[in-house]
PDB file of N, CA and C in Angstrom:
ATOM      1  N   UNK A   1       9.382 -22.793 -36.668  1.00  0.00           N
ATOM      2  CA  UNK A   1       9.523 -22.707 -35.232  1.00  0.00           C
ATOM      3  C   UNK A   1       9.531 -21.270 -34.727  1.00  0.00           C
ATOM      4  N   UNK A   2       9.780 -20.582 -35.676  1.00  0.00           N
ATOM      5  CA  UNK A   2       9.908 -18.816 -35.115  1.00  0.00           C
ATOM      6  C   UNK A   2       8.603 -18.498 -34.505  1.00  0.00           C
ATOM      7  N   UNK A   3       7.681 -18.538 -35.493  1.00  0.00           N
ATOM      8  CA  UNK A   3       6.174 -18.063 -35.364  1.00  0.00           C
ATOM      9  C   UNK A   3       5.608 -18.415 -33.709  1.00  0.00           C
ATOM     10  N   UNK A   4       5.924 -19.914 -33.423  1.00  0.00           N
ATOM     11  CA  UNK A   4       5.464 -19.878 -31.414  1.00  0.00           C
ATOM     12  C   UNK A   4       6.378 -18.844 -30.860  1.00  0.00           C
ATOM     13  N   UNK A   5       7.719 -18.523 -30.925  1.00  0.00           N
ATOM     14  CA  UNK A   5       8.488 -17.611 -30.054  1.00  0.00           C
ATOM     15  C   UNK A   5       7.140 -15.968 -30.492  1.00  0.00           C
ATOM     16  N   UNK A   6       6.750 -16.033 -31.579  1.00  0.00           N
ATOM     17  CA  UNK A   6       6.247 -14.296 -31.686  1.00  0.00           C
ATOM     18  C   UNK A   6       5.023 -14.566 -30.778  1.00  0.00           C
ATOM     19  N   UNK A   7       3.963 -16.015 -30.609  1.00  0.00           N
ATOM     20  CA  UNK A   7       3.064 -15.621 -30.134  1.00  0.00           C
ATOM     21  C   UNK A   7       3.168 -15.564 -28.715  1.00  0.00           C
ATOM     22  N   UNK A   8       4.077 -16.586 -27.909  1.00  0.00           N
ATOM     23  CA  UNK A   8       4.801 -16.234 -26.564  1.00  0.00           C
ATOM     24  C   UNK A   8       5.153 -14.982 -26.415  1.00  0.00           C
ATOM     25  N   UNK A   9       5.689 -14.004 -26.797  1.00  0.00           N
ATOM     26  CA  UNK A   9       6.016 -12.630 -26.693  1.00  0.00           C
ATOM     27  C   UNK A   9       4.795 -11.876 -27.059  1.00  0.00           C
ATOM     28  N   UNK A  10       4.077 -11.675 -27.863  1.00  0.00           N
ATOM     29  CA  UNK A  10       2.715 -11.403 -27.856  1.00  0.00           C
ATOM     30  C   UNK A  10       1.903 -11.427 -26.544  1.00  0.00           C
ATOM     31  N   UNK A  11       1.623 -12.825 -25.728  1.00  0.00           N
ATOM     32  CA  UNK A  11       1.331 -12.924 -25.005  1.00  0.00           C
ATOM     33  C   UNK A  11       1.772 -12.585 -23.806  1.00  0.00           C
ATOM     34  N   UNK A  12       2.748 -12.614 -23.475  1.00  0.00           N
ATOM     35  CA  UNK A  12       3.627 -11.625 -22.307  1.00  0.00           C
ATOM     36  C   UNK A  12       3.596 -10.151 -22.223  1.00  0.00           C
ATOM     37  N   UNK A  13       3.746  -9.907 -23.736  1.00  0.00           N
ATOM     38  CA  UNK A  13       3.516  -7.952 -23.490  1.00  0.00           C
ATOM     39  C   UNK A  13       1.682  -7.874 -23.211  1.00  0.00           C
ATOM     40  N   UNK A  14       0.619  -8.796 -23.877  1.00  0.00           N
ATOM     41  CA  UNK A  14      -0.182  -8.529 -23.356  1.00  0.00           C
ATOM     42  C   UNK A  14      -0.501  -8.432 -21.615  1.00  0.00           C
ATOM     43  N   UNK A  15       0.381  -9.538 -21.137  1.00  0.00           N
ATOM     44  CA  UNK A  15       0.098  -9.313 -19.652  1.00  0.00           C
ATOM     45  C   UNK A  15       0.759  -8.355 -18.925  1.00  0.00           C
ATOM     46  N   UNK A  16       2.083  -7.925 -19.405  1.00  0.00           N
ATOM     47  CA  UNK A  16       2.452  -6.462 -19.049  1.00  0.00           C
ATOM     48  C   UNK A  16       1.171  -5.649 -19.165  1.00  0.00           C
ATOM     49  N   UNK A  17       0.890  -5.284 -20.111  1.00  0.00           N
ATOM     50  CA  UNK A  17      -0.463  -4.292 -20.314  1.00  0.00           C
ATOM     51  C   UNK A  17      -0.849  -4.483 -19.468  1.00  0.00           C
ATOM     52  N   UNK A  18      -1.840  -5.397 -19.342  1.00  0.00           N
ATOM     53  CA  UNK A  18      -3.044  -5.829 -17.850  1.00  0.00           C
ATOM     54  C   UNK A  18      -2.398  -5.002 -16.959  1.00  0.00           C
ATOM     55  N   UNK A  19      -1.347  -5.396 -16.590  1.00  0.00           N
ATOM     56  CA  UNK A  19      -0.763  -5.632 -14.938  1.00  0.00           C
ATOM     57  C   UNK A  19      -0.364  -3.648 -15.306  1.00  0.00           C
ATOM     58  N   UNK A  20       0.249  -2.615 -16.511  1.00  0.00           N
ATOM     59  CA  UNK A  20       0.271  -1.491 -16.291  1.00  0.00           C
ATOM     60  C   UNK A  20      -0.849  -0.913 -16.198  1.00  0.00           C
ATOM     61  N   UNK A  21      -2.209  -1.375 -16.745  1.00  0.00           N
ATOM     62  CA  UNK A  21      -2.904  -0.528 -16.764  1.00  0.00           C
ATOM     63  C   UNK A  21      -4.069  -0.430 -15.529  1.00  0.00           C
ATOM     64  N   UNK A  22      -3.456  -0.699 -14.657  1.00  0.00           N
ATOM     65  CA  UNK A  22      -4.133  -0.856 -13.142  1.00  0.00           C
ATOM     66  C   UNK A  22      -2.795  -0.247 -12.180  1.00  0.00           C
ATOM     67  N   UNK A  23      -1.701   0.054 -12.879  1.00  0.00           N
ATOM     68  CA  UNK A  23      -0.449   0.600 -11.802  1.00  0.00           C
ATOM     69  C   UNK A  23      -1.079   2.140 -12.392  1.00  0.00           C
ATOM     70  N   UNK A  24      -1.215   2.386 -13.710  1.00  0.00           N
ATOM     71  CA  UNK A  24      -1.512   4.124 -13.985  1.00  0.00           C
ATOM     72  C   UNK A  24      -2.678   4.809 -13.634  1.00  0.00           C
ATOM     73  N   UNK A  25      -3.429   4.029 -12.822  1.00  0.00           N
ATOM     74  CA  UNK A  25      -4.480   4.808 -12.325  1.00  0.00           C
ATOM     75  C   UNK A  25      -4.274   6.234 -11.233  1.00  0.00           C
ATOM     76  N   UNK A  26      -2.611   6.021 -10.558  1.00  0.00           N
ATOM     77  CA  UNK A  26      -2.331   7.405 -10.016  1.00  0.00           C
ATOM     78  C   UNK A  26      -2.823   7.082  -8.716  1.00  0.00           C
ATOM     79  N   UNK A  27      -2.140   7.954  -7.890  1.00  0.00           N
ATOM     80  CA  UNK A  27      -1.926   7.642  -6.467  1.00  0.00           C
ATOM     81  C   UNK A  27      -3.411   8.154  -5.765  1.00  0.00           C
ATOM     82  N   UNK A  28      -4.166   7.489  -4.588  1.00  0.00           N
ATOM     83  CA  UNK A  28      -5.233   7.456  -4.477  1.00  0.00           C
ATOM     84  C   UNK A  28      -5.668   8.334  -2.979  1.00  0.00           C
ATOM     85  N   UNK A  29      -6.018   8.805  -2.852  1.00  0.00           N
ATOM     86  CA  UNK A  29      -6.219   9.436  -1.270  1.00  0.00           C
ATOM     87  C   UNK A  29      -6.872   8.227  -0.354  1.00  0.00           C
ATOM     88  N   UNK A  30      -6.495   8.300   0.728  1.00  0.00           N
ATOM     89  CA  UNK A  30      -6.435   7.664   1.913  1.00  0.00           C
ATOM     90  C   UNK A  30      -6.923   8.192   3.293  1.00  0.00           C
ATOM     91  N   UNK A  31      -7.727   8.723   4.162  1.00  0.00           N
ATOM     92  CA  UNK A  31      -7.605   9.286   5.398  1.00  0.00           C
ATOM     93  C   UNK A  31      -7.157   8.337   6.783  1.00  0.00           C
ATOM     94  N   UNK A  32      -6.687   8.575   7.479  1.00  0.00           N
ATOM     95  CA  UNK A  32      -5.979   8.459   9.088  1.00  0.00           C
ATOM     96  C   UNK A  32      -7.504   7.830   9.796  1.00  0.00           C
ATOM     97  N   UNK A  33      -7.502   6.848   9.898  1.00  0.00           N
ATOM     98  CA  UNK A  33      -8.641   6.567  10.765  1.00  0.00           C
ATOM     99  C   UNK A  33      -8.460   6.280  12.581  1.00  0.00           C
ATOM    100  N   UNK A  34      -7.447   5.864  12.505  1.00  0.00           N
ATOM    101  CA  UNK A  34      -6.611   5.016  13.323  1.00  0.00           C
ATOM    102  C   UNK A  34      -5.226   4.674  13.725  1.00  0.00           C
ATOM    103  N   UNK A  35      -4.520   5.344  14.515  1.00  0.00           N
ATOM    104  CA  UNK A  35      -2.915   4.716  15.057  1.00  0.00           C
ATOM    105  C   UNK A  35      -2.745   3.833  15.439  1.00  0.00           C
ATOM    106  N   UNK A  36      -2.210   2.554  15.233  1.00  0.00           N
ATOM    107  CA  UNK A  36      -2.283   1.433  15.803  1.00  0.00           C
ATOM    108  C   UNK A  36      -0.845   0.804  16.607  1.00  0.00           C
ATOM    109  N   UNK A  37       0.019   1.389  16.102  1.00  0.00           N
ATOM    110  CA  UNK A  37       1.569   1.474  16.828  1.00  0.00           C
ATOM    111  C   UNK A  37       2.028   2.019  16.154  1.00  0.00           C
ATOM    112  N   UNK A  38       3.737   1.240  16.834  1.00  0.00           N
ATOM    113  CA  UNK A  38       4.967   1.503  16.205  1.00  0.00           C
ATOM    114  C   UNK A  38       5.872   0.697  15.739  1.00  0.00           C
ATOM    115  N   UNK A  39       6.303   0.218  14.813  1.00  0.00           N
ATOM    116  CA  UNK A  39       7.285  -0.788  14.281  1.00  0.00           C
ATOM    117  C   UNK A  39       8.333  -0.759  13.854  1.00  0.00           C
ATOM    118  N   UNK A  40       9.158  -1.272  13.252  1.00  0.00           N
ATOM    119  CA  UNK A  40      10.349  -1.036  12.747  1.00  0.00           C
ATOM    120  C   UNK A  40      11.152  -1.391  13.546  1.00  0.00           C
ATOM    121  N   UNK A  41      13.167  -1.617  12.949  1.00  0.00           N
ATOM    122  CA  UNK A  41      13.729  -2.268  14.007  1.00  0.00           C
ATOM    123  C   UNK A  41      14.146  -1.089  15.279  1.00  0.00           C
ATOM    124  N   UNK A  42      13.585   0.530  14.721  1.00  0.00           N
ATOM    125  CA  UNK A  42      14.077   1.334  16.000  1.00  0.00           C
ATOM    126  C   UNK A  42      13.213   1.997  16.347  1.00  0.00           C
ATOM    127  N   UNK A  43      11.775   1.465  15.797  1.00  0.00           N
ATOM    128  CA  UNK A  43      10.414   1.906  16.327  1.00  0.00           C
ATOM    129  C   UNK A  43      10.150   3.576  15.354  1.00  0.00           C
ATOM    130  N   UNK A  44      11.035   3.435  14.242  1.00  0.00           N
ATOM    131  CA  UNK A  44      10.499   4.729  13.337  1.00  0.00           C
ATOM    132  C   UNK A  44       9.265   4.416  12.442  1.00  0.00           C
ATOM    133  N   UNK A  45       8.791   3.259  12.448  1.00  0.00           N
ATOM    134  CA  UNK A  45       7.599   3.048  11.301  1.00  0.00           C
ATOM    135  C   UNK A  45       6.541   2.947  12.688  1.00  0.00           C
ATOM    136  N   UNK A  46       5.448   3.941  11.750  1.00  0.00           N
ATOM    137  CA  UNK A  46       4.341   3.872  12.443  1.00  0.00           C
ATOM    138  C   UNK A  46       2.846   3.273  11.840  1.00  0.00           C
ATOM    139  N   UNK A  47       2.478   2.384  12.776  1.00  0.00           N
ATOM    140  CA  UNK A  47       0.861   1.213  11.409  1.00  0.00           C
ATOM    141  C   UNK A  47       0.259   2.152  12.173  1.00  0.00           C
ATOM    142  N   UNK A  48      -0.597   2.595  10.601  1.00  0.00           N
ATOM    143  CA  UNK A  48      -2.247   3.098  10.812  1.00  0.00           C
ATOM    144  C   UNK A  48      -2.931   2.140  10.087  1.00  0.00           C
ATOM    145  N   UNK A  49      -4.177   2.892  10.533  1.00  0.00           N
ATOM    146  CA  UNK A  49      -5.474   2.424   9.555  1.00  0.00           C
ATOM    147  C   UNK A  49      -6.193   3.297   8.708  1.00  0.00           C
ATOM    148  N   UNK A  50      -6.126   3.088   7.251  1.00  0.00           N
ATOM    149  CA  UNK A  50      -6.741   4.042   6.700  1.00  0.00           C
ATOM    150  C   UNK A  50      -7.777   3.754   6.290  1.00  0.00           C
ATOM    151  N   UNK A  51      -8.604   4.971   5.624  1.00  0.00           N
ATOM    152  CA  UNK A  51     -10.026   4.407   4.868  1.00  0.00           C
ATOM    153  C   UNK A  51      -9.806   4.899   3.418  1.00  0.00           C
ATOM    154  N   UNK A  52      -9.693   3.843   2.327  1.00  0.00           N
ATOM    155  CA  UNK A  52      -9.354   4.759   0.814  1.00  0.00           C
ATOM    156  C   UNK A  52     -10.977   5.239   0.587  1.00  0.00           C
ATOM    157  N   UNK A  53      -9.802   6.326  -0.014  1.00  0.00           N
ATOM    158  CA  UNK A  53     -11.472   7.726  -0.458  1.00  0.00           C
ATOM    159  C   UNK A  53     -11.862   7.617  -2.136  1.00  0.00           C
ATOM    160  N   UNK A  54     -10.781   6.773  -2.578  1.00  0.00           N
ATOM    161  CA  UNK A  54     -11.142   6.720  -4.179  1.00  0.00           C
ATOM    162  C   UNK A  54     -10.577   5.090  -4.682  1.00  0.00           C
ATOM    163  N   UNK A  55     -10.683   5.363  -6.432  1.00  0.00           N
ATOM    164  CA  UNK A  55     -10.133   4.259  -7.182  1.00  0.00           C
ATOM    165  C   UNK A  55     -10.719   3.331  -7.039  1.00  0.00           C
ATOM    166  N   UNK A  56     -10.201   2.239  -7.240  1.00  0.00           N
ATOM    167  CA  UNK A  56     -11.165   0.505  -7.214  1.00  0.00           C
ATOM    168  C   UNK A  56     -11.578   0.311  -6.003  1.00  0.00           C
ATOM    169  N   UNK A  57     -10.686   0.472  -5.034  1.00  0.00           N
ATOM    170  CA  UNK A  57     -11.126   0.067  -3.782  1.00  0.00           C
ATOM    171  C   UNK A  57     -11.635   0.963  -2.906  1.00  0.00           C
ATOM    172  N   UNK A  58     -12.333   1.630  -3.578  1.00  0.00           N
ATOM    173  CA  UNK A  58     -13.182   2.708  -2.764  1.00  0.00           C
ATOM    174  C   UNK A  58     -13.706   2.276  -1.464  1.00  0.00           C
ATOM    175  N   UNK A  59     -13.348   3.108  -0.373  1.00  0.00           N
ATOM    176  CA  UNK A  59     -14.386   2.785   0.907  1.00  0.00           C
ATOM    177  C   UNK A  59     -13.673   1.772   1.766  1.00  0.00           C
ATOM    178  N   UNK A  60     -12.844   1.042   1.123  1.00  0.00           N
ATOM    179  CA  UNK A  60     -12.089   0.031   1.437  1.00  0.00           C
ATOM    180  C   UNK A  60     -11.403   0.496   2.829  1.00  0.00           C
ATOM    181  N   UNK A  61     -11.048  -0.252   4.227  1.00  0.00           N
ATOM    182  CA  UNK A  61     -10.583   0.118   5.182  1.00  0.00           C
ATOM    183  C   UNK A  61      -9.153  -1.266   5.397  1.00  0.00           C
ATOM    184  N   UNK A  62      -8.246  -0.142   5.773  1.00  0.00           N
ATOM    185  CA  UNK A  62      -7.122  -1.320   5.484  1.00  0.00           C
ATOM    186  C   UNK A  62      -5.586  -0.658   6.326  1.00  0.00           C
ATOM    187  N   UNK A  63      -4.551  -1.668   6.410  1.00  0.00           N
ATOM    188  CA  UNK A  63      -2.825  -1.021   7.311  1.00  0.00           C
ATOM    189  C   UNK A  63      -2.236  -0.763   6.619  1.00  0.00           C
ATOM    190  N   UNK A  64      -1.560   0.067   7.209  1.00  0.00           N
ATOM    191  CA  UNK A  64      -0.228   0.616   5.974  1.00  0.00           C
ATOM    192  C   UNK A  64       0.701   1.148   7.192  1.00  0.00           C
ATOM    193  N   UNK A  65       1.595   0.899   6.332  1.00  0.00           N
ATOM    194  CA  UNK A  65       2.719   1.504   7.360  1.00  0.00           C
ATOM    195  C   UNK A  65       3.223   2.948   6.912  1.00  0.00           C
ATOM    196  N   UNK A  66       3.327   3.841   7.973  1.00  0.00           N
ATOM    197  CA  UNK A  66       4.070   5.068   7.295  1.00  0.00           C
ATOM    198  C   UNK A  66       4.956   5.361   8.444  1.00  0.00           C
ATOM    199  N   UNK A  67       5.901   6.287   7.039  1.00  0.00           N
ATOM    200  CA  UNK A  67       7.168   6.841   8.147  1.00  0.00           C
ATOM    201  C   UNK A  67       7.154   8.432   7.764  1.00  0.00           C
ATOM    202  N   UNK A  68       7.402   9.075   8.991  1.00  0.00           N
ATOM    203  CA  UNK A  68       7.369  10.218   9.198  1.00  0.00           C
ATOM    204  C   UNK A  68       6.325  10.726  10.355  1.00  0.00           C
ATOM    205  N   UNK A  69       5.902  11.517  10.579  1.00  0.00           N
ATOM    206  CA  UNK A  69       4.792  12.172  11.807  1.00  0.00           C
ATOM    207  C   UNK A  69       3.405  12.281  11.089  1.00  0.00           C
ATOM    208  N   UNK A  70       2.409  11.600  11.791  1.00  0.00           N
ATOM    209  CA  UNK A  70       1.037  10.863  11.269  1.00  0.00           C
ATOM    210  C   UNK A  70       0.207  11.422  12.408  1.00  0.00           C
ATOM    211  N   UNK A  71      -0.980  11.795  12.377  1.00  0.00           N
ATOM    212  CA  UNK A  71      -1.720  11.867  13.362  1.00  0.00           C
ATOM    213  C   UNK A  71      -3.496  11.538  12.493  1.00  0.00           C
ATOM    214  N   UNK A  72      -4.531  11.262  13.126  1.00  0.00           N
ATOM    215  CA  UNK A  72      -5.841  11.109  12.799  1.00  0.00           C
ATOM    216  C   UNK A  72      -6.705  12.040  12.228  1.00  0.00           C
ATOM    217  N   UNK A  73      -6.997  11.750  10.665  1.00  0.00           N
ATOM    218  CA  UNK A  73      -7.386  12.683   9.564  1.00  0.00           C
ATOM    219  C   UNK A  73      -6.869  12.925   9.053  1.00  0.00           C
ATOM    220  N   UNK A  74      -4.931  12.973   8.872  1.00  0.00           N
ATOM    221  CA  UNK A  74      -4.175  13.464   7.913  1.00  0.00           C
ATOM    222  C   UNK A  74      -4.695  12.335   6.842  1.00  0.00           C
ATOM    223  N   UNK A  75      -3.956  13.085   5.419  1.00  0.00           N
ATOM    224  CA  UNK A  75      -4.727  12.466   4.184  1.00  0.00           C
ATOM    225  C   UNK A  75      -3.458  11.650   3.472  1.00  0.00           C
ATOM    226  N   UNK A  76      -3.277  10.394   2.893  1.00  0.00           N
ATOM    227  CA  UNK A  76      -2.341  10.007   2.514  1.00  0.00           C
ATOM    228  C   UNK A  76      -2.999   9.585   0.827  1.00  0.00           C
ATOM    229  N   UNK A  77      -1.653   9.764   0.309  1.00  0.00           N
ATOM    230  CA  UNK A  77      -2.047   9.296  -1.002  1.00  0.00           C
ATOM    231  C   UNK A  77      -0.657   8.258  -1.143  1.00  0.00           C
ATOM    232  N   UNK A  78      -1.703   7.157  -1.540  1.00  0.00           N
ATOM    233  CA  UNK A  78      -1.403   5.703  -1.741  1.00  0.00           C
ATOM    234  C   UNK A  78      -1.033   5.367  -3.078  1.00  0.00           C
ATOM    235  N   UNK A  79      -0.097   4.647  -3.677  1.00  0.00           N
ATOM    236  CA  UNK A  79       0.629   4.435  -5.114  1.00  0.00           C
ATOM    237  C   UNK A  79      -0.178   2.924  -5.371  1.00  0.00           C
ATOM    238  N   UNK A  80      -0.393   1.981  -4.191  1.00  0.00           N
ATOM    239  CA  UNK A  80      -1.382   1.130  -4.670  1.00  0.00           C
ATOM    240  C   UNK A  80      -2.433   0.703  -3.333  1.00  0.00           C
ATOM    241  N   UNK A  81      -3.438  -0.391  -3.229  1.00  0.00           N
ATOM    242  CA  UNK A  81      -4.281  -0.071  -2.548  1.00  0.00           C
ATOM    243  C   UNK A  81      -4.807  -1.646  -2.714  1.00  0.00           C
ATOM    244  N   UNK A  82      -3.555  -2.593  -3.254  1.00  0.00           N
ATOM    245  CA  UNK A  82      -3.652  -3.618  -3.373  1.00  0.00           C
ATOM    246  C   UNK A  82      -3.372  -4.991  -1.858  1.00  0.00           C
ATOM    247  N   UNK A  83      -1.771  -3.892  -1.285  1.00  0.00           N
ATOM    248  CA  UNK A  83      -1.083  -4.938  -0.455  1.00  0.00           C
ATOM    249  C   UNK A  83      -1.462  -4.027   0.902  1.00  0.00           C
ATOM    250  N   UNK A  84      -1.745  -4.913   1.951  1.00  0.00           N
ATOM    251  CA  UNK A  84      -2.103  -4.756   3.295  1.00  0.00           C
ATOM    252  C   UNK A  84      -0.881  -5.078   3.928  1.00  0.00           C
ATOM    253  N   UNK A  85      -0.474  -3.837   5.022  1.00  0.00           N
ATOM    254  CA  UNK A  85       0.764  -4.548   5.901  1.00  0.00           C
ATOM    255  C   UNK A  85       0.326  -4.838   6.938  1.00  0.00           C
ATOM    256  N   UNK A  86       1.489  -6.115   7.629  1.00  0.00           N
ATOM    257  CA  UNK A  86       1.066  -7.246   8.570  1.00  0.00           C
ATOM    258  C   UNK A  86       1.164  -7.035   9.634  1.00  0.00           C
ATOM    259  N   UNK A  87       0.037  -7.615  10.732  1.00  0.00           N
ATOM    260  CA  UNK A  87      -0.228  -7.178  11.940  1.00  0.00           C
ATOM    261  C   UNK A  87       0.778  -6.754  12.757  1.00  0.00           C
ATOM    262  N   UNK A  88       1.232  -5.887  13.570  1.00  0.00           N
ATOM    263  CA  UNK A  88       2.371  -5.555  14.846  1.00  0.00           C
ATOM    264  C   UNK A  88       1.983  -6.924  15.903  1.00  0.00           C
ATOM    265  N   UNK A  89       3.029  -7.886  15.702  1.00  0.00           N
ATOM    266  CA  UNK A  89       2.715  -9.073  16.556  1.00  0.00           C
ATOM    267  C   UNK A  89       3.638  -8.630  18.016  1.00  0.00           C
ATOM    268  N   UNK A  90       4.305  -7.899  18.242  1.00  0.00           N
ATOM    269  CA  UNK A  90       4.690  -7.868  19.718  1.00  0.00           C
ATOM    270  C   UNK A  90       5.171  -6.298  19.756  1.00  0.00           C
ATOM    271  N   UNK A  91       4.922  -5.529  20.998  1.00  0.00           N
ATOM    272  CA  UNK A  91       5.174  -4.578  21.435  1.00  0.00           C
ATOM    273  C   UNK A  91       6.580  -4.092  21.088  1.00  0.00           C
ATOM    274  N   UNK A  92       7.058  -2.633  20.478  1.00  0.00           N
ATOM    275  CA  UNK A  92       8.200  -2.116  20.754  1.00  0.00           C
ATOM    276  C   UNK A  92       8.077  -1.155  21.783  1.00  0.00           C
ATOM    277  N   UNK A  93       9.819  -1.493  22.287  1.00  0.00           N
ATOM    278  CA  UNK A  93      10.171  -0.643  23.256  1.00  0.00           C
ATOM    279  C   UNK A  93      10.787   0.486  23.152  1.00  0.00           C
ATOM    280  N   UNK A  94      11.725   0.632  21.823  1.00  0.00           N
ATOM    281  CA  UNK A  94      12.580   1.407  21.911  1.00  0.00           C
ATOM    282  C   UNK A  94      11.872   2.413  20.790  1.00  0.00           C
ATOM    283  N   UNK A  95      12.507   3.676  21.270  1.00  0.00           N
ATOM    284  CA  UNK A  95      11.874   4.451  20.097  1.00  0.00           C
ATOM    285  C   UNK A  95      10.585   4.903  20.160  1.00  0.00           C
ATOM    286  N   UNK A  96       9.402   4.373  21.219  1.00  0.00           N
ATOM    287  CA  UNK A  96       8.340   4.442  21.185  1.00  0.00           C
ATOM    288  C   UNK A  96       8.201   6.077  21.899  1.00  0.00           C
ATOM    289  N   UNK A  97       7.250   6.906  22.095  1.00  0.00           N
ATOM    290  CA  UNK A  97       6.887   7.892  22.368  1.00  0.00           C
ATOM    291  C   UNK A  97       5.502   7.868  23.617  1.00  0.00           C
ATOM    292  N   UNK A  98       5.382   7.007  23.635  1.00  0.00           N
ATOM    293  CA  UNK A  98       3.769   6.339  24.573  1.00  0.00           C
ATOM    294  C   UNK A  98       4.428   6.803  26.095  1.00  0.00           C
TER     295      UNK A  98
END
């Protein structure tokens, strides 16, 4: 009965692998295409739109949220280039700068 527990564990560190060796590809550049708001619960997160400049998803145009002061053309480097953040479904008020 031992021998199925080694190939179950076998098989799990293989899918660790998979799943690390697509996290070590290293953080990817991004440019500012687009401001699209402000979010968050005190309006400190701001959605852009970027365009990735490298890695798998080259060319790829996609949201992200960032915090801190953003303006159009700054360059972001992205840790993955997998998850898209979700649309700003209603206007903030507070916090906004508009």
């Amino acid at each position: 009965m031992a021998p199925p527990q080694k190939k179950d564990q076998q098989q799990k560190s293989q899918k660790r692998e998979k799943i690390s060796l697509t996290d070590e590809a290293g953080p990817v550049p991004a440019v500012v295409e687009l401001v699209i708001g402000r979010t968050g619960f005190r309006g400190e997160i701001t959605q852009v739109k970027v365009k990735v400049m490298g890695g798998r998803n080259n060319g790829r145009s996609m949201r992200r949220n960032v915090k801190g002061p953003i303006k159009i053309g700054d360059v972001l480097m992205l840790r993955e280039t997998e998850i898209e953040a979700r649309r700003i479904r209603s206007k903030v008020t507070k916090g906004t700068y508009t």
